[in-house]
N, C-alpha and C. Protein backbone atom coordinates (compact mmCIF):
# COMPACT_ATOMS: atom_id res chain seq x y z
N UNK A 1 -12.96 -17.83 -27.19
CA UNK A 1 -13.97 -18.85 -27.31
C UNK A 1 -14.91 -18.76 -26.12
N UNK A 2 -15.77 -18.88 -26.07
CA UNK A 2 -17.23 -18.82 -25.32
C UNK A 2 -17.25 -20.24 -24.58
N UNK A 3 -17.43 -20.05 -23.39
CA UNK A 3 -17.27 -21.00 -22.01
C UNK A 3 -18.67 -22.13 -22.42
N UNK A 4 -18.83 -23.10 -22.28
CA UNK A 4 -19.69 -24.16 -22.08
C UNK A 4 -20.34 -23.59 -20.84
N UNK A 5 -21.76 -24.58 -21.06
CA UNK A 5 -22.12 -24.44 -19.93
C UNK A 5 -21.80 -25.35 -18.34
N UNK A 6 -20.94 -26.39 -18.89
CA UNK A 6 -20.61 -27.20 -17.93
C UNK A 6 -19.01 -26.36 -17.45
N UNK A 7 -18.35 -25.40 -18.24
CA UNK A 7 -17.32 -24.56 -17.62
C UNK A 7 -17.53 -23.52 -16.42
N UNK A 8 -19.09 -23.06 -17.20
CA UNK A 8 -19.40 -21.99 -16.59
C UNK A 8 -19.84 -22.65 -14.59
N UNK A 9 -20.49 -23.85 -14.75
CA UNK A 9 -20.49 -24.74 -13.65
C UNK A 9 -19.04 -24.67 -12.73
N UNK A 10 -18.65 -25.51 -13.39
CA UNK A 10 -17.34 -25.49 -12.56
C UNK A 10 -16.44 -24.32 -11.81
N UNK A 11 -16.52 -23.22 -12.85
CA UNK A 11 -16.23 -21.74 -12.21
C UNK A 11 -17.14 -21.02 -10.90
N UNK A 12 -18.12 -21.79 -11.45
CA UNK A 12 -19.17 -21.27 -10.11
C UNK A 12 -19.13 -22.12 -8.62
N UNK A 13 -18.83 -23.16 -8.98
CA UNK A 13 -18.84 -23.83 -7.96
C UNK A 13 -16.87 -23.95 -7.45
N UNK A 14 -16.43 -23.73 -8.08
CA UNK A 14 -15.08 -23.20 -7.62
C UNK A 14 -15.02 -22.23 -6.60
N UNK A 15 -15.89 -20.98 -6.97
CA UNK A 15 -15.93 -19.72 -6.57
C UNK A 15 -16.35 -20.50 -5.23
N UNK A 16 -17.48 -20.85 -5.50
CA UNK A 16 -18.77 -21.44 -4.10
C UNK A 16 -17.25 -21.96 -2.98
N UNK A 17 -16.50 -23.55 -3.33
CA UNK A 17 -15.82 -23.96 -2.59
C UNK A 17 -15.04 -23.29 -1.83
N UNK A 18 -14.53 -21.88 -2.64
CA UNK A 18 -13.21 -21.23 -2.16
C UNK A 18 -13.79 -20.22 -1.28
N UNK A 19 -15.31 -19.74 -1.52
CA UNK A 19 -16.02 -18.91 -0.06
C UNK A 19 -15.92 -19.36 1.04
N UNK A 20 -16.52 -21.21 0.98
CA UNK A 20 -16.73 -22.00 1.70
C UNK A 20 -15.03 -21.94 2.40
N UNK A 21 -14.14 -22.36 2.34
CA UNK A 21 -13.19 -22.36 2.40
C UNK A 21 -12.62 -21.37 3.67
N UNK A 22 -13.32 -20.09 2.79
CA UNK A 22 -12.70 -18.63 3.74
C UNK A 22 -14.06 -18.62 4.82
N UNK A 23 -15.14 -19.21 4.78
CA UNK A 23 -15.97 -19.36 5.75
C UNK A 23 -15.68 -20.38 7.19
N UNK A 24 -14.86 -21.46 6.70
CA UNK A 24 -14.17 -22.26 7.80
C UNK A 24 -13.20 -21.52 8.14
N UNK A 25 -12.10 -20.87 7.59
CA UNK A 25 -10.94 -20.16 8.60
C UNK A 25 -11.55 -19.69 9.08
N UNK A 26 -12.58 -18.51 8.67
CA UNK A 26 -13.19 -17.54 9.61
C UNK A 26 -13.94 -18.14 11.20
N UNK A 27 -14.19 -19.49 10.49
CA UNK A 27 -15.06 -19.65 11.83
C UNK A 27 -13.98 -20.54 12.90
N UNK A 28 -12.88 -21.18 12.52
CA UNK A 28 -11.57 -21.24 13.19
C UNK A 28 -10.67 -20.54 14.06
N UNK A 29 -10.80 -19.12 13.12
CA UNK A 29 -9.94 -18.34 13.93
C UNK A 29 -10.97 -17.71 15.47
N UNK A 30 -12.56 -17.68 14.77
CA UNK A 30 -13.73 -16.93 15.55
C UNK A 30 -13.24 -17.43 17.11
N UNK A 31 -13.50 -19.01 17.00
CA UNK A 31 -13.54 -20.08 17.70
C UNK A 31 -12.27 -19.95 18.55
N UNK A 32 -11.32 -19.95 17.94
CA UNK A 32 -9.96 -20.07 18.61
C UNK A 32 -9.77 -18.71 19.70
N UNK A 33 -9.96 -17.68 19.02
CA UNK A 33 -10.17 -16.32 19.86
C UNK A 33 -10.84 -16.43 20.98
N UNK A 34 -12.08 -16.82 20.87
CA UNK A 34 -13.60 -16.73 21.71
C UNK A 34 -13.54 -17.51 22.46
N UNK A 35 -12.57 -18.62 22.32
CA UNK A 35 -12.82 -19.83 23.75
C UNK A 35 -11.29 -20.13 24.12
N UNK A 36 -10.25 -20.34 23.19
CA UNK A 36 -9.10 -21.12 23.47
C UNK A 36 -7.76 -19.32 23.90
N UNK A 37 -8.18 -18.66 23.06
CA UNK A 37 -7.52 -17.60 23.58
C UNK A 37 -7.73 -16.73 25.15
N UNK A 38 -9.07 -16.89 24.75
CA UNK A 38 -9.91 -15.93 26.14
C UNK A 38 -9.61 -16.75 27.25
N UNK A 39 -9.95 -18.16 27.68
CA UNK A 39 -9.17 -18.79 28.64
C UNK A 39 -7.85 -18.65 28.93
N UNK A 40 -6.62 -18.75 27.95
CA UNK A 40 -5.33 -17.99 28.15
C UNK A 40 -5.56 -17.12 28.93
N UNK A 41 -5.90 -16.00 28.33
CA UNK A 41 -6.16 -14.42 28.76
C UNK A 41 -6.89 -14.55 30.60
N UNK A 42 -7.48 -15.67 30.41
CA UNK A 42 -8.28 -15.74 31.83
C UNK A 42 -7.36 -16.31 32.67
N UNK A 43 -6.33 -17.37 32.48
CA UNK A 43 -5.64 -17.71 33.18
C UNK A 43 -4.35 -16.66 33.68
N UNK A 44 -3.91 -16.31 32.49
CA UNK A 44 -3.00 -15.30 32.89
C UNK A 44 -3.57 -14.21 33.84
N UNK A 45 -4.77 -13.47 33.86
CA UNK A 45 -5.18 -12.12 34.82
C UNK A 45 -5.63 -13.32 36.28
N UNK A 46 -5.60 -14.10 36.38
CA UNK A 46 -6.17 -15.07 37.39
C UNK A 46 -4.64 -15.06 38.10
N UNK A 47 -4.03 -15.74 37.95
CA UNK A 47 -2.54 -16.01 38.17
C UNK A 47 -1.04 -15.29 38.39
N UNK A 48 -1.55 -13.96 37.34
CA UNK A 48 0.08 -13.15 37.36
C UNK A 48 -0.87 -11.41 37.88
N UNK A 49 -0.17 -11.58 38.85
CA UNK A 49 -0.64 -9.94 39.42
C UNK A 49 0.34 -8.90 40.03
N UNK A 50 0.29 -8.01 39.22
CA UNK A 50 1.22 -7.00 38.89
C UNK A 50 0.79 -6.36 37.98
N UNK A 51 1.35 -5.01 37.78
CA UNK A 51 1.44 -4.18 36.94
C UNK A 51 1.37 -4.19 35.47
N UNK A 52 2.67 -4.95 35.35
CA UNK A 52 2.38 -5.37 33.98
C UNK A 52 1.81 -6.58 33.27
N UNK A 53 1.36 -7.46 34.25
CA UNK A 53 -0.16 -8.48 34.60
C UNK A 53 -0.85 -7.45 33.58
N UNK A 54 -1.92 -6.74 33.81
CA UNK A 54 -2.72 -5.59 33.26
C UNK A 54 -2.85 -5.32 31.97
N UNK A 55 -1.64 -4.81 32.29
CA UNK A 55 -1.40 -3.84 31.06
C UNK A 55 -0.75 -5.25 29.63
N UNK A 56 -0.73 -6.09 30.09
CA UNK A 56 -0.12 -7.60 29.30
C UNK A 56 -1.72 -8.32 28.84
N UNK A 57 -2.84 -8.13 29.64
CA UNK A 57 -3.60 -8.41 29.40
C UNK A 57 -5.00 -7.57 28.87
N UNK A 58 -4.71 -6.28 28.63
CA UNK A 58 -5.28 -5.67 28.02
C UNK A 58 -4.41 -5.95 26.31
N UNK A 59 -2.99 -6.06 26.00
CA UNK A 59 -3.08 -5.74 24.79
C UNK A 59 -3.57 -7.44 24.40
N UNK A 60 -3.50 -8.34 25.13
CA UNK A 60 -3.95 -9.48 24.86
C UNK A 60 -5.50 -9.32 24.22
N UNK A 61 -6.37 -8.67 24.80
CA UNK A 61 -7.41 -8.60 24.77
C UNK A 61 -7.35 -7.91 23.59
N UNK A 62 -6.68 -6.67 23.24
CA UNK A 62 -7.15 -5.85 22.11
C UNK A 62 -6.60 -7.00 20.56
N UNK A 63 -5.66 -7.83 20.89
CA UNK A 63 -4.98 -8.66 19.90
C UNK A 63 -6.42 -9.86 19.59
N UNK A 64 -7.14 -9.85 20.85
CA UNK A 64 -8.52 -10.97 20.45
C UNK A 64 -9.51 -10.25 20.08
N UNK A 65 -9.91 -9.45 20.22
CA UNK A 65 -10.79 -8.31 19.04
C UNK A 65 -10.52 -8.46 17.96
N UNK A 66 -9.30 -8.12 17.56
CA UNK A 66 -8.46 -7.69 16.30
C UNK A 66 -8.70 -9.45 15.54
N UNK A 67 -8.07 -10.55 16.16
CA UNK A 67 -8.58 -11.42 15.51
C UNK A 67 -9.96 -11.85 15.02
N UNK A 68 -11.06 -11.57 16.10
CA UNK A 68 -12.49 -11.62 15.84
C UNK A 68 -12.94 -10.73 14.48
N UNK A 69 -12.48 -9.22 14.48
CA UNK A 69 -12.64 -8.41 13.64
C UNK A 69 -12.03 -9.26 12.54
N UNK A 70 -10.99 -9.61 12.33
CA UNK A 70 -10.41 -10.41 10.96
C UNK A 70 -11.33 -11.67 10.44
N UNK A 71 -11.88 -12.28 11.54
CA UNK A 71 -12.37 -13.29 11.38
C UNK A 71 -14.05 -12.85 10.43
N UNK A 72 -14.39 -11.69 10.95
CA UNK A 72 -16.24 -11.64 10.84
C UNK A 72 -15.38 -10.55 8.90
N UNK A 73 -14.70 -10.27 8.56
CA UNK A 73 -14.40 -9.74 7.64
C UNK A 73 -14.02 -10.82 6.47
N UNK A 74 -13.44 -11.71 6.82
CA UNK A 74 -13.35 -13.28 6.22
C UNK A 74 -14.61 -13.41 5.90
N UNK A 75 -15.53 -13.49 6.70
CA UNK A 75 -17.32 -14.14 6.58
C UNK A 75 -17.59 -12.89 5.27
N UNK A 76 -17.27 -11.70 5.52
CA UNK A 76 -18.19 -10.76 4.88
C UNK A 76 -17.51 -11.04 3.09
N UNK A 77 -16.55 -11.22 3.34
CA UNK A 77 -15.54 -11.76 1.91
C UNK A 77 -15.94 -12.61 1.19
N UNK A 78 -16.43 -13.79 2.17
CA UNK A 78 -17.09 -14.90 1.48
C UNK A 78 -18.17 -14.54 1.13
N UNK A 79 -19.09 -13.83 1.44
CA UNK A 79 -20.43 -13.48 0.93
C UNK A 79 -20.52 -12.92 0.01
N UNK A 80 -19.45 -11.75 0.06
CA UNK A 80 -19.12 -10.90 -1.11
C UNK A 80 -18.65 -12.37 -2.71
N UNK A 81 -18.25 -13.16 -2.00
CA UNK A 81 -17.30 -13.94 -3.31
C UNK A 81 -18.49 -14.55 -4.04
N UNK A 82 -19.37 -15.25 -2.93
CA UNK A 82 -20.89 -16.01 -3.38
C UNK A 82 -21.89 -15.06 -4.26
N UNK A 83 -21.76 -13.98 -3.87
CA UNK A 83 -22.71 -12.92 -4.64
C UNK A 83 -22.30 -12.73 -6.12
N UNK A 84 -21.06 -12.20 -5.71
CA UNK A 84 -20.31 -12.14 -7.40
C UNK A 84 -20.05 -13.70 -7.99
N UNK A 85 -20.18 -14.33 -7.05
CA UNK A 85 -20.32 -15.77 -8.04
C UNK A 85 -21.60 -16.41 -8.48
N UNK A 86 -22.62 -15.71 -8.14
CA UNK A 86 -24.32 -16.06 -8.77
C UNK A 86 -24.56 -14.86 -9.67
N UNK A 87 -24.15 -13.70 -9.43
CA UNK A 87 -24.22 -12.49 -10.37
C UNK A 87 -23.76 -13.53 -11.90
N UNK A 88 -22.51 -13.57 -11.94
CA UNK A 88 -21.32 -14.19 -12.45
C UNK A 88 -22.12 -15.62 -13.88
N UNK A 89 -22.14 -15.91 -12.47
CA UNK A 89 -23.02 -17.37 -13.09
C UNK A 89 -24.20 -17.03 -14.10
N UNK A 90 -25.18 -16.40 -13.33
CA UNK A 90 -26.25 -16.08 -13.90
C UNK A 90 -25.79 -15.29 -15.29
N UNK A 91 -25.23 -14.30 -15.40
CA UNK A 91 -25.22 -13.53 -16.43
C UNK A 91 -24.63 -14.42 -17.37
N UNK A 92 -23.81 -15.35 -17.47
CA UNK A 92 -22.98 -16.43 -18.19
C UNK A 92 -23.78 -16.94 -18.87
N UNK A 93 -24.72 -17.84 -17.90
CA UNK A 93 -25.56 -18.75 -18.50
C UNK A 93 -26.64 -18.39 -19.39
N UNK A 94 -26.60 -16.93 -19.51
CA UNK A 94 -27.93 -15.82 -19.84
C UNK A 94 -27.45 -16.20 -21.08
N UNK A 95 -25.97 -15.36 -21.36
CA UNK A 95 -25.64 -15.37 -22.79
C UNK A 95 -25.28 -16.42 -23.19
N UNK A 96 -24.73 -17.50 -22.91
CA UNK A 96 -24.84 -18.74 -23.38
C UNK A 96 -26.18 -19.18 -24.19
N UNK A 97 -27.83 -19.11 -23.04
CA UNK A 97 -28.42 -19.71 -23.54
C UNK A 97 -28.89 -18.71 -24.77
N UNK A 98 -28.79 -17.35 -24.98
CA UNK A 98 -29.10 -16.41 -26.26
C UNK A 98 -28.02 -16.71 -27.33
N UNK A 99 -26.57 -16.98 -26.99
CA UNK A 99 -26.01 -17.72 -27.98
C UNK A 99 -26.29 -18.45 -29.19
N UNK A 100 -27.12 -19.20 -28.24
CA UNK A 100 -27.84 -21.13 -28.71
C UNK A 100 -28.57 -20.55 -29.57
N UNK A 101 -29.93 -19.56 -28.74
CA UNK A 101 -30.74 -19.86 -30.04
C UNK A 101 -30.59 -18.38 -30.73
N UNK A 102 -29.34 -17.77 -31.06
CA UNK A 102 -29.44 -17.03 -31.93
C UNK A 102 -29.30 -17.01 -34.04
N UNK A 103 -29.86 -16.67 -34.33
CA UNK A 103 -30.03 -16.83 -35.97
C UNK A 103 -28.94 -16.30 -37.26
N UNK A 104 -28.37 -16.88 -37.74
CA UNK A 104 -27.39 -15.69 -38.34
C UNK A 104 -28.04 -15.63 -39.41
């Protein structure tokens, strides 16, 4: 059976919420990395000095990349989800409205 157009709504804006969605973790985790981790990281090379001080705070550092990188890939996901959800939409509503006024 062929989706309404008030289905086809709701699927779209589903899609929309659940980008939105992966657009706040992303900008959570961004956040958490970029200010609440990096201070860690700053306190610890401030405070513990030694050897493995260093080398503890380099993989720290490569572990806050790695989250940033996860984070800006989240963003690119969501964009990707919004795109295929107006592609999506649009083409729906196309054949819906040729549906309507088609003649048998």
């Amino acid at each position: 059976m062929a989706k309404s157009s008030l289905q086809i709504r709701i699927d779209y804006n589903r899609a929309i919420s659940q980008a939105s969605s992966l657009e706040q973790i992303a900008s959570e985790l961004r956040n958490t990395a970029e200010k609440d981790f990096q201070e860690s990281i700053s306190q610890v090379d401030t405070h513990w000095k030694s050897t493995n001080a260093s080398a503890y705070v380099r993989k720290c550092n490569t572990l806050k990349d790695n989250i940033i990188n996860s984070a800006n890939k989240l963003t690119r996901t969501a964009a990707t989800i919004r795109k295929i959800a107006k592609t999506t939409y649009d083409a729906e509503m196309r054949a819906l409205r040729l549906a309507q006024i088609r003649k048998y």
